[in-house]
Protein backbone atom coordinates (compact mmCIF):
# COMPACT_ATOMS: atom_id res chain seq x y z
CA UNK A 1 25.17 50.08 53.09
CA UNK A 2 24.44 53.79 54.42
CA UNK A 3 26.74 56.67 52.99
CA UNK A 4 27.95 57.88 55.46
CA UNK A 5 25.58 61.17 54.56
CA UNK A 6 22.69 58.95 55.61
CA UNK A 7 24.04 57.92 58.30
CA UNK A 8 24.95 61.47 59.87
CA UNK A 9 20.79 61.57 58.37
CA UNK A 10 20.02 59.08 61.15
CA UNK A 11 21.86 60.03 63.88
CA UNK A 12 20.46 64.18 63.88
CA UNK A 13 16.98 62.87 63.09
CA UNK A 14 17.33 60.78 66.67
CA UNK A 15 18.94 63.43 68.32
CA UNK A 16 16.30 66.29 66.56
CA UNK A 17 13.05 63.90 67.06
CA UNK A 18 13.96 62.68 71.35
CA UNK A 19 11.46 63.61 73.42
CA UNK A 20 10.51 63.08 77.18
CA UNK A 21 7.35 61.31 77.93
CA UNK A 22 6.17 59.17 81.00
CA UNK A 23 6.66 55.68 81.16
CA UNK A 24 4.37 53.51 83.37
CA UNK A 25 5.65 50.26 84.61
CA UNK A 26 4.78 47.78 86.82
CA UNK A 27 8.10 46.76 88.98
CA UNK A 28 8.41 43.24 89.76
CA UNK A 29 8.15 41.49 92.34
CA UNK A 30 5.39 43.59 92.76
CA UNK A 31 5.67 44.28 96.63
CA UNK A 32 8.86 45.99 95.52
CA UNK A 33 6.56 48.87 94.35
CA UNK A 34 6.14 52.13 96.80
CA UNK A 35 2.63 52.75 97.61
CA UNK A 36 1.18 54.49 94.83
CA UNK A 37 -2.70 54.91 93.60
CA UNK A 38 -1.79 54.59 90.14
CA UNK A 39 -2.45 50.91 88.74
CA UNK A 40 -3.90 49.09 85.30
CA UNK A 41 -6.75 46.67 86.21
CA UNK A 42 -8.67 46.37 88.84
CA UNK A 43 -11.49 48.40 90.52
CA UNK A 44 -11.17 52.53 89.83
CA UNK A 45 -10.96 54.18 93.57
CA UNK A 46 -13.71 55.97 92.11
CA UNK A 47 -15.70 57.97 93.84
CA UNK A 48 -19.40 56.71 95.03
CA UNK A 49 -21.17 60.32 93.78
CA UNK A 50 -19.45 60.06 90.01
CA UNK A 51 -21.77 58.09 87.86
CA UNK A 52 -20.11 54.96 86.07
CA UNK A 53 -19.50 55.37 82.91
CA UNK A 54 -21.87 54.32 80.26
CA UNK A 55 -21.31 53.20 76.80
CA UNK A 56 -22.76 51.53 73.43
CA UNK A 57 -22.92 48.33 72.01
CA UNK A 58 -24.97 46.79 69.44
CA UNK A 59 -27.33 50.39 69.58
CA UNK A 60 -27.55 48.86 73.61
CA UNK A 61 -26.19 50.91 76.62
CA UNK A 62 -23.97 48.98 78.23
CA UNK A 63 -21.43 50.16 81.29
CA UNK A 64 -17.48 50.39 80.00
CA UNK A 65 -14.75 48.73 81.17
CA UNK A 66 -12.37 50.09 83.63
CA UNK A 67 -8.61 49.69 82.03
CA UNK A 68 -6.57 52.09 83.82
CA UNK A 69 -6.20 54.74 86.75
CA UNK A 70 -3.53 57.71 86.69
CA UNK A 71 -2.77 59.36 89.89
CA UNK A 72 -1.61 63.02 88.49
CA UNK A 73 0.42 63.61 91.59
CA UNK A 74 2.35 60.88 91.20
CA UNK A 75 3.33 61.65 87.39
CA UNK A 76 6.76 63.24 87.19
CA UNK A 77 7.13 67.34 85.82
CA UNK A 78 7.79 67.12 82.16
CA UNK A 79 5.85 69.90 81.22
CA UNK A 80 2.58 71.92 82.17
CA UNK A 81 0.75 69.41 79.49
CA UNK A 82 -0.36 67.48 82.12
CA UNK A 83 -2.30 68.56 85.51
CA UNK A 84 -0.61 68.36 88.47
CA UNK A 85 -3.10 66.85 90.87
CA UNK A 86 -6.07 64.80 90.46
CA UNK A 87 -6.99 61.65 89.23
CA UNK A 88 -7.69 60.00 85.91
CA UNK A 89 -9.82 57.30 84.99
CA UNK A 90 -9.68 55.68 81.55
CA UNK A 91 -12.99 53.13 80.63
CA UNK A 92 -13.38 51.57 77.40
CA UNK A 93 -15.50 48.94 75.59
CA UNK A 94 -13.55 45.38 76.03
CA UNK A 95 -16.46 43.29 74.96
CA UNK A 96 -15.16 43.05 71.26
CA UNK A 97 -12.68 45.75 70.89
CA UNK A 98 -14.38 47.18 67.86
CA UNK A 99 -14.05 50.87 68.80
CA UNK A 100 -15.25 52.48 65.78
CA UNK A 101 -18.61 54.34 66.98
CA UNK A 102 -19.80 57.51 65.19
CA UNK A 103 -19.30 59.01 68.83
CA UNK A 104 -15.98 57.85 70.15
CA UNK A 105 -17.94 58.26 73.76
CA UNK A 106 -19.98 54.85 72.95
CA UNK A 107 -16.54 53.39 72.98
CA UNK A 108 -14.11 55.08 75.67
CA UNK A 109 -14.53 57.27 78.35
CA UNK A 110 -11.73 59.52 80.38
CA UNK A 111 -12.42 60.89 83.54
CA UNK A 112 -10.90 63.54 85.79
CA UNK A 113 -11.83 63.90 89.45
CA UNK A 114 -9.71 67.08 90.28
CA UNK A 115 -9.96 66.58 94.31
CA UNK A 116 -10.62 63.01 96.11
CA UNK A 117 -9.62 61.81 99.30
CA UNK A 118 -6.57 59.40 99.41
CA UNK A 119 -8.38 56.77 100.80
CA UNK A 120 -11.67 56.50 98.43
CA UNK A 121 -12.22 52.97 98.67
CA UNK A 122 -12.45 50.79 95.47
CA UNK A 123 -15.02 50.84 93.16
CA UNK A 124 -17.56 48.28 92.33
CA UNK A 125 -18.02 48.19 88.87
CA UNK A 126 -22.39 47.16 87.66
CA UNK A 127 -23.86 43.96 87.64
CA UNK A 128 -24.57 44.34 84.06
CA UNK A 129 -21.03 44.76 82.95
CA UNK A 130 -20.13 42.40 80.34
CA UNK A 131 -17.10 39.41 80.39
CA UNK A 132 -14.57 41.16 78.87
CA UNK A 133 -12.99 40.55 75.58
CA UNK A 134 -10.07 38.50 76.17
CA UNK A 135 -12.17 35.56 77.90
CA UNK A 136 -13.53 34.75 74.65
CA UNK A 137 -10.78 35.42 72.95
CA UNK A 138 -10.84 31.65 71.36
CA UNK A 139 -14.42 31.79 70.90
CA UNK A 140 -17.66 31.19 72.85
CA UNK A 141 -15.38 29.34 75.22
CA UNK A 142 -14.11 30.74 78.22
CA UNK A 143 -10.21 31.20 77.21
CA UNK A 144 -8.85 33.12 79.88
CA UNK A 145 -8.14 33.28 83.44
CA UNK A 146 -9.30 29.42 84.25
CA UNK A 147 -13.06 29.70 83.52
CA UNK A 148 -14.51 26.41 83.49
CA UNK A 149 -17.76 25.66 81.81
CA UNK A 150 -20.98 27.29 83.05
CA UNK A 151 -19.07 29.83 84.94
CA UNK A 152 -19.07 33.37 83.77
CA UNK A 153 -16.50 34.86 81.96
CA UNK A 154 -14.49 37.56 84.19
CA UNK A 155 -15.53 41.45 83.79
CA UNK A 156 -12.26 42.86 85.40
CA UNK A 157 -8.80 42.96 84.47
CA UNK A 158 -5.55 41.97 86.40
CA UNK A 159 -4.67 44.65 89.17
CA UNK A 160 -1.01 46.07 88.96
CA UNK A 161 0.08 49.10 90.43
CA UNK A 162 2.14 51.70 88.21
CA UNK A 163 4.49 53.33 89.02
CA UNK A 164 5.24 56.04 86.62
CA UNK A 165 8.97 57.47 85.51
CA UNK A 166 10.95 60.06 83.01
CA UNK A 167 11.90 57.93 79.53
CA UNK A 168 13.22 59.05 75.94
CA UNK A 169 10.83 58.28 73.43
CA UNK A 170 11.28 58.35 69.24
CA UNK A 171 9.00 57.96 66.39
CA UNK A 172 9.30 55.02 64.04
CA UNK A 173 10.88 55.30 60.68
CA UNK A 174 7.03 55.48 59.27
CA UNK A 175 6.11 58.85 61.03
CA UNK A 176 8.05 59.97 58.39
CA UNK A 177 6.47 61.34 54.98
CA UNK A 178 9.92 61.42 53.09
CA UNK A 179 13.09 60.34 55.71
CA UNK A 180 15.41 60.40 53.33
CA UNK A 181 14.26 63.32 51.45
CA UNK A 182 14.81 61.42 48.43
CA UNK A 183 11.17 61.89 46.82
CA UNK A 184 11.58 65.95 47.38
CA UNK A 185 14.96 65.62 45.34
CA UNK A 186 12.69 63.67 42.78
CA UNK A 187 8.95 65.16 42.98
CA UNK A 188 10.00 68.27 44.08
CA UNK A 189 6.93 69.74 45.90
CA UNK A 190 5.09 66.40 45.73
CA UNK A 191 4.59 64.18 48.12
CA UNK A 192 4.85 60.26 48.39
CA UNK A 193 1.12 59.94 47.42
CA UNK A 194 1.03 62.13 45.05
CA UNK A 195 4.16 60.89 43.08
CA UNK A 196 2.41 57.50 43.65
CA UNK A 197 -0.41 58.44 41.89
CA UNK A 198 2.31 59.73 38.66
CA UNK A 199 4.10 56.37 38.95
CA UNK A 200 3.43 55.51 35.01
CA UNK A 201 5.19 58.02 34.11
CA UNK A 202 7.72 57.79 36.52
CA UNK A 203 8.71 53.87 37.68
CA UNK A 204 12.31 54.47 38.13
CA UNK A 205 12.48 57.05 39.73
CA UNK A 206 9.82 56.27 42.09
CA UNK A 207 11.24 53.09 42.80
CA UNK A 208 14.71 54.49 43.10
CA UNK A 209 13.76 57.25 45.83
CA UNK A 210 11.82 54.18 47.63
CA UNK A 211 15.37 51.93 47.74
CA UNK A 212 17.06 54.70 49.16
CA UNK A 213 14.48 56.17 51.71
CA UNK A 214 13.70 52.07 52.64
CA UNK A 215 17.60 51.64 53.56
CA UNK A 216 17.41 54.93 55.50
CA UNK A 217 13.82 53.27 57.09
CA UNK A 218 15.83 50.26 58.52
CA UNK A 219 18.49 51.46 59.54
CA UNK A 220 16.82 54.27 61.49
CA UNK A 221 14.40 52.03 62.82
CA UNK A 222 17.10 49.05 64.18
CA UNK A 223 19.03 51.96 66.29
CA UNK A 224 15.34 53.42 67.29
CA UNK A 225 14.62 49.65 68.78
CA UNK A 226 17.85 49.66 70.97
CA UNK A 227 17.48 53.19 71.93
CA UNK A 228 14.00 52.52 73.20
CA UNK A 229 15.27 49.58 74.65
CA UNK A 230 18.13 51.69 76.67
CA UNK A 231 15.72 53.95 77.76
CA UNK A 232 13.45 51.58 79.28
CA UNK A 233 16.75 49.88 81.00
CA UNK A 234 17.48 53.46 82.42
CA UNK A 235 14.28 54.21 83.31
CA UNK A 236 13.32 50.77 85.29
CA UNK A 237 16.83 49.01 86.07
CA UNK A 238 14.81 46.40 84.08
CA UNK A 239 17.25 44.05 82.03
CA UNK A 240 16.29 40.91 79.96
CA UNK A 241 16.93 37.91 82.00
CA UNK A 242 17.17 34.62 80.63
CA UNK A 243 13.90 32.40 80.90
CA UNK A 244 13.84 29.52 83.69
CA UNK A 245 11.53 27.22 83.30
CA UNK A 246 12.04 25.35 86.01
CA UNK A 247 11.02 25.66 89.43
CA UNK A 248 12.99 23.44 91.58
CA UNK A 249 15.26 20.82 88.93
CA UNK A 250 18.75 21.83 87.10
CA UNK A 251 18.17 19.60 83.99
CA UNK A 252 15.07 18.61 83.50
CA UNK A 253 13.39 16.21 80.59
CA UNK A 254 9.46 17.07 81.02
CA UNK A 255 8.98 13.19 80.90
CA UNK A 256 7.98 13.35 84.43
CA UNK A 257 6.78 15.63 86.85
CA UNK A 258 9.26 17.21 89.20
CA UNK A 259 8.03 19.06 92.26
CA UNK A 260 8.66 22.39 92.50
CA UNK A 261 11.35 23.83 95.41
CA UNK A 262 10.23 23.89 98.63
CA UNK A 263 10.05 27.41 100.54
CA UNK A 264 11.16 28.00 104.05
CA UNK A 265 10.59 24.32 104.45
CA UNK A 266 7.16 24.60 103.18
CA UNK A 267 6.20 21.81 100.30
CA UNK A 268 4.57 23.17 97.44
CA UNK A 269 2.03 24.17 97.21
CA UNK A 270 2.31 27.10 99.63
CA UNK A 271 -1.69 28.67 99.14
CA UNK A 272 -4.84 27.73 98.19
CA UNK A 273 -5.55 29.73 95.51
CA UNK A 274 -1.91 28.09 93.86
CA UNK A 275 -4.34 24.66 93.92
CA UNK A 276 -7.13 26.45 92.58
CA UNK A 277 -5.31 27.58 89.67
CA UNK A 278 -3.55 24.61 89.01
CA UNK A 279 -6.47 22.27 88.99
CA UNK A 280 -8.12 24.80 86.21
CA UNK A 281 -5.72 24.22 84.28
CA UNK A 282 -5.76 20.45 84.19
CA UNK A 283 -9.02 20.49 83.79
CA UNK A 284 -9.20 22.88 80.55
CA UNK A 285 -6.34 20.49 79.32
CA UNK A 286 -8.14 17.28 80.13
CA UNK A 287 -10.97 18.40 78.19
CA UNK A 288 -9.52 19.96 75.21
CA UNK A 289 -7.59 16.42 75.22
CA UNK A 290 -10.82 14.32 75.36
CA UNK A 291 -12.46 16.80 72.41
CA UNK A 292 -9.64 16.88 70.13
CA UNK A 293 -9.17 12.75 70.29
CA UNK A 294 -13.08 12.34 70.35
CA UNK A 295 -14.42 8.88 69.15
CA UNK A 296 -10.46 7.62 68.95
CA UNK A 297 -10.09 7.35 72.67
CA UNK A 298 -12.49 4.82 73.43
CA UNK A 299 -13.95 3.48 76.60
CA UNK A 300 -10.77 3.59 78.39
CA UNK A 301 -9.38 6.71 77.62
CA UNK A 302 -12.98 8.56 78.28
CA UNK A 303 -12.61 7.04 81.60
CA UNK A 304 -9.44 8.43 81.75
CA UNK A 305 -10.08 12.11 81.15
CA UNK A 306 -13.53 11.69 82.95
CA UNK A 307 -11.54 10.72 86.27
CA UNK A 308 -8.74 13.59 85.86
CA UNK A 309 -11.24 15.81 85.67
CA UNK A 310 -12.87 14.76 88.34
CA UNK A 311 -10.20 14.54 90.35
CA UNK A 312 -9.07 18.12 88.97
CA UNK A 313 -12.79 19.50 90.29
CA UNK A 314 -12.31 17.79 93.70
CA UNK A 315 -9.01 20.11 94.52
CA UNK A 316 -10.88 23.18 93.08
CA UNK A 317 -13.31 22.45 95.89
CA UNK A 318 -10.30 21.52 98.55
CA UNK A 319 -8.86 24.74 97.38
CA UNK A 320 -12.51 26.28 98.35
CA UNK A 321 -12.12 25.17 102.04
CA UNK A 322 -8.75 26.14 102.33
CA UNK A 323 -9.15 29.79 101.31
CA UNK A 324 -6.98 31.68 98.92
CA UNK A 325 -4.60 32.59 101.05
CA UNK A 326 -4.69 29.54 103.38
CA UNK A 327 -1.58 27.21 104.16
CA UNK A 328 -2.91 23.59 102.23
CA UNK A 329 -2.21 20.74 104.91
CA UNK A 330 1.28 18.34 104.74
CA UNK A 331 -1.45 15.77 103.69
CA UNK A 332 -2.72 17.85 100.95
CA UNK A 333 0.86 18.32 99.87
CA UNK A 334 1.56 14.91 99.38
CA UNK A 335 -1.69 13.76 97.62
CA UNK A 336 -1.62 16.91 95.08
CA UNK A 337 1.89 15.98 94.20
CA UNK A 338 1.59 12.40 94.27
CA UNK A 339 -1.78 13.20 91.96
CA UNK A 340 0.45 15.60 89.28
CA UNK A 341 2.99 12.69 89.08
CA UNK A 342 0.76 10.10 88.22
CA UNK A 343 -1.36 12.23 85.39
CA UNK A 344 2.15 13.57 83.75
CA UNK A 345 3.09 12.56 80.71
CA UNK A 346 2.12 10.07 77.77
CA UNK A 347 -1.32 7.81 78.75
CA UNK A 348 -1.58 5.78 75.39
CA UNK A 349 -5.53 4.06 75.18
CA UNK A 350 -5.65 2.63 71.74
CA UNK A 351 -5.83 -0.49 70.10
CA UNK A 352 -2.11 -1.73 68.94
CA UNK A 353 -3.56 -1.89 65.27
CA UNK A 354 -4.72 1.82 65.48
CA UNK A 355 -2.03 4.90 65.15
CA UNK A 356 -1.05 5.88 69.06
CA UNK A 357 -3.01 8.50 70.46
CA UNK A 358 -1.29 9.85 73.38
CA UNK A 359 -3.25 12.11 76.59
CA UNK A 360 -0.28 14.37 77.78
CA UNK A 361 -1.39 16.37 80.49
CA UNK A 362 1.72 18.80 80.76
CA UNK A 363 1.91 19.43 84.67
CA UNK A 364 5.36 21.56 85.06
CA UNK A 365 3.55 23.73 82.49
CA UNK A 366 0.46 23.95 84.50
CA UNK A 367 2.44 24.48 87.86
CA UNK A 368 4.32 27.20 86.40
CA UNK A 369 0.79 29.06 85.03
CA UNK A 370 -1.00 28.22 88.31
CA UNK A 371 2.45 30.22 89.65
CA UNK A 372 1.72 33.28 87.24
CA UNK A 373 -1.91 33.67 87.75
CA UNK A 374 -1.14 33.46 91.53
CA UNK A 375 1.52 36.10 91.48
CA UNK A 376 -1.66 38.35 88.95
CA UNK A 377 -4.24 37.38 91.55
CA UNK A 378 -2.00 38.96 94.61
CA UNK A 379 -0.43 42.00 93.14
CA UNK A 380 -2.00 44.90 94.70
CA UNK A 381 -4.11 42.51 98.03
CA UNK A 382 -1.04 40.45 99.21
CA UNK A 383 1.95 40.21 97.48
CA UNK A 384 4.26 39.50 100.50
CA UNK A 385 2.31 35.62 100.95
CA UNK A 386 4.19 34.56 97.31
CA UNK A 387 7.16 32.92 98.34
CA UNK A 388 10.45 35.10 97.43
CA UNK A 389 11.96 31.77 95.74
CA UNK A 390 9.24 31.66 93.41
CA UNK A 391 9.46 35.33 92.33
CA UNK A 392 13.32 34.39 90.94
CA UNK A 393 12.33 31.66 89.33
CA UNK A 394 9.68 33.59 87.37
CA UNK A 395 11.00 37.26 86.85
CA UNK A 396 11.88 36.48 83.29
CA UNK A 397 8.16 35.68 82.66
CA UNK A 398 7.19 39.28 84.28
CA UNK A 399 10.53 40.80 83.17
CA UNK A 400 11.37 40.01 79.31
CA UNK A 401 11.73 42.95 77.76
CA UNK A 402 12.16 41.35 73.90
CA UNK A 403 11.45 38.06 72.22
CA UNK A 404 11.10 36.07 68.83
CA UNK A 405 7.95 37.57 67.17
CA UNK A 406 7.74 41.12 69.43
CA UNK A 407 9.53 43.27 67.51
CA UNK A 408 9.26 46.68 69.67
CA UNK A 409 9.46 47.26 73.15
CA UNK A 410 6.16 46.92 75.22
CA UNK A 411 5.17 49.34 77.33
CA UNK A 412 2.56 51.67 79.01
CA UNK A 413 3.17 55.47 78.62
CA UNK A 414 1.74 59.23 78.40
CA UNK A 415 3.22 61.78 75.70
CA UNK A 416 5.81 61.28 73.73
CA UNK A 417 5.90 59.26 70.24
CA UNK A 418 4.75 55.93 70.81
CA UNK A 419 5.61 52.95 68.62
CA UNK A 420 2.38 51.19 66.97
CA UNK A 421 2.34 47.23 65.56
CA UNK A 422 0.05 49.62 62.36
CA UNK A 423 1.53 53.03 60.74
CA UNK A 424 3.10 55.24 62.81
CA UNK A 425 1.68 58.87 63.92
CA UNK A 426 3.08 61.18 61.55
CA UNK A 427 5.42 63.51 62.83
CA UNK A 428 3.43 66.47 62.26
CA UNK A 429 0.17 65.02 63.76
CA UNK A 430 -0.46 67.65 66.56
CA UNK A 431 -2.97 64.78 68.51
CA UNK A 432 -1.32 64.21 72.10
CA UNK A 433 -0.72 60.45 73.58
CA UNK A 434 -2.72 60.92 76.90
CA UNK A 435 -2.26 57.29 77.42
CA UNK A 436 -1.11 54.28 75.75
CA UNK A 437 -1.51 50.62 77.11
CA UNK A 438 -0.12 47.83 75.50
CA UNK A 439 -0.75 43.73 75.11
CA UNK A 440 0.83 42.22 78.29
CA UNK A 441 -0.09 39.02 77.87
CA UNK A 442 1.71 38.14 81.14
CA UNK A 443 -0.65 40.02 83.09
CA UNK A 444 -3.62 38.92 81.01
CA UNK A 445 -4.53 42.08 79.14
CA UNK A 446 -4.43 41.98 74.85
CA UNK A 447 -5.78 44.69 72.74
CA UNK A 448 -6.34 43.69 69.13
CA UNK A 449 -3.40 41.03 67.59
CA UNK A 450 -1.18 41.70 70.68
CA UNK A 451 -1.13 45.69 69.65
CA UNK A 452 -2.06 48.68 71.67
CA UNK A 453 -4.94 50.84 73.26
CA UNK A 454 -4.12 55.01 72.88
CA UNK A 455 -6.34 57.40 74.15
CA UNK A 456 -5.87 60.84 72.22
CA UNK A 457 -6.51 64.43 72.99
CA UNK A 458 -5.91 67.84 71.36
CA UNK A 459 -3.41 70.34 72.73
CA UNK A 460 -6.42 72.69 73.36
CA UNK A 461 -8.92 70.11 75.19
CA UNK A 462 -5.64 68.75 77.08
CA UNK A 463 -5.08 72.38 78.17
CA UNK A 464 -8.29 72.85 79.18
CA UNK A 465 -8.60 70.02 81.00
CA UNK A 466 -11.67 68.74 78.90
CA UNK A 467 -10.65 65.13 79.26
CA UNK A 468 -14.19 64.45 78.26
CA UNK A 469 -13.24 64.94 74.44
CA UNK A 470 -10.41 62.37 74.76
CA UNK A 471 -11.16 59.10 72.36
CA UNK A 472 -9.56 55.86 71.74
CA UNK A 473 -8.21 53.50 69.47
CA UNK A 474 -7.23 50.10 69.15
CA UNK A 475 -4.63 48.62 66.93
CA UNK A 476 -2.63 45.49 66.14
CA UNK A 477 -0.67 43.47 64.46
């Protein structure tokens, strides 16, 4: 337990170390979002006469992703660190997310178009642009976003707007050499490293100022974690909700497959593209089914997982005809829901002398993604054709703020101190956060081990607006 001289420690370090930065969120339901030209994802609104930009890879040029899009205008006044008008455009290499080139422009580009007209139309990016990372992320097979075999891997991320705000921000316990001050009181004049490197001659009390700056560590960081936490709640109006899984059932066993609610009378599902998705899913399922019980399924349970996938590609290519955003027939209705009840659950097809092998094809799970992807695919085109019932039921999914196994606050911001899932910018590191994207694996985009993409700049290149010298780094857990 803290003395209560480290704890007054802890409390004027928070208060000494606050500082402003801009938070970029992306409200949900997403049609609740003003207009704004800000957004992750997408196409850039860049203009036709700016050349793409152009990386390296493998000693190959290769054209860069585009990750993000900052609308200066729309930024709020913290300071004159920032310009005041314009746009930026933020491109890095999401093939492998290995950004470690000699020159950080093979990696990451930032862009600044000082003047362009509000209505520059999107962007498209060059044939040659390269699936990007997270579609392999489980391999040479397609992991992401429904890709079925012997179609290509997507190049563009999941379009969001932002919308960006005024937040607190704090640096982690790590950002500090000494927090305690316990090693100066020890190694006077030394610092952590270099009374590391004298630790034979001095194990206790090394080990001693280490206990007592560690306690100081966790308890500053635990009140850091809720503080960021309020701040984002102020910020947004965001709170953690609890998770529904359900669509349309109060108690639910997952031993069947329960339809989800209808909407304004409307069975589900509501849109094409919610059958498109859906099917994918079965159909990645099916397979990964059929290759992980190989040889043990025999003749009837190949036949099996041959004729759900089948049946799986058949809706993709209803889902064709009806359009994304067309209204699926009553018939179709019925037969897709009649189809999801009858593949649900356990399909034993072994021999009674041989251990049960079981095909559970997990369809509430597979609505509820086909849901999600749905609500990505329409975010920024048509977000008012998702039915507001659905929204509810899934705002914890686009909403949850913390969980088991995330143990800061995700979020997108520029300036301030940012949190990192690696060591934390020291406090006296005079590099500026021009913009930091996290993992949302919600919306589909990961950096690293579900960790974070900064761009960096120097106080003098950020004041002279030489965006150019920006660079990037990846990090995670």
């Amino acid at each position: 337990m803290l003395s209560d001289k480290d704890l007054s420690l802890v409390a004027w370090l928070l208060e000494q170390h606050r500082e402003p930065a801009v938070l970029l969120f992306s409200p949900f339901p997403p049609h609740a979002a003003p207009k704004v030209r800000s957004k992750i994802g997408g196409r850039p609104n860049l203009p036709g006469d700016c050349p793409w930009p152009m990386g390296r890879h493998r000693r190959q040029a290769v054209p860069l992703h585009f990750l993000a899009q900052i609308d200066c205008a729309e930024l709020p006044r913290l300071s004159d660190r920032l310009p005041a008008r314009g746009v930026l455009f933020f491109f890095g290499c999401d093939m492998d997310q290995d950004w470690s080139a000699k020159d950080p422009r093979d990696d990451t580009r930032v862009l600044y178009i000082e003047r362009m007209p509000a209505e520059t139309p999107d962007r498209e990016p060059p044939q040659e642009l390269p699936p990007l990372y997270e579609a392999y992320a489980a391999g040479d097979e397609i992991a992401a976003y429904g890709g079925l075999p012997g179609e290509e891997g997507p190049k563009i991320h999941v379009e969001w707007p932002l919308v960006a705000t005024r937040i607190d921000t704090w640096p982690s316990a790590g950002a500090f050499q000494d927090i305690g001050g316990h090693f100066e009181k020890v190694f006077p004049h030394q610092s952590p490293a270099d009374a590391w490197s004298m630790l034979a001659e001095n194990r206790d009390e090394f080990h001693a100022a280490s206990k007592q700056n560690g306690s100081i560590a966790e308890v500053y960081d635990e009140r850091v974690r809720f503080k960021r936490l309020d701040a984002f709640v102020a910020a947004t109006g965001t709170t953690n909700r609890q998770r529904a899984y359900h669509l349309g059932w109060e108690h639910s066993t997952g031993r069947r497959y329960d339809e989800p609610w209808r909407t304004d009378g409307v069975r589900f599902p509501q849109l094409g593209i919610m059958i498109d998705r859906l099917a994918r899913h079965v159909v990645k399922e099916a397979q990964f089914l059929g290759e992980a019980r190989g040889k043990d399924l025999g003749p009837e349970g190949k036949r099996h997982i041959h004729a759900i996938v089948g049946a799986a590609l058949q809706w993709i290519d209803r889902a064709r005809e009806i359009g994304p955003l067309g209204n699926p027939s009553d018939a179709d209705g019925r037969a897709l829901n009649a189809w999801l009840a009858t593949i649900h659950g356990e399909q034993p097809f072994l021999p009674s002398a041989q251990p049960r092998v079981a095909l559970n094809i997990e369809t509430n799970r597979h609505v509820r993604a086909a849901l999600i992807d749905t609500v990505n695919a329409l975010a920024t085109t048509a977000p008012e054709k998702f039915p507001a019932r659905y929204y509810d039921a899934l705002a914890a999914d686009f909403t949850l703020l913390w969980s088991a196994g995330m143990p800061q606050l995700s979020q997108h911001q520029m300036l301030g101190h940012v949190a990192s899932s690696q060591d934390a910018k020291a406090i006296d590191d005079p590099d500026i956060c021009l913009l930091r994207l996290s993992s949302d694996p919600i919306r589909q985009m990961g950096f690293g081990d579900a960790g974070e993409c900064t761009f960096w700049i120097k106080a003098d290149d950020l004041a002279a607006l030489s965006f150019d010298k920006a660079w990037g780094t990846i990090v995670g857990h």
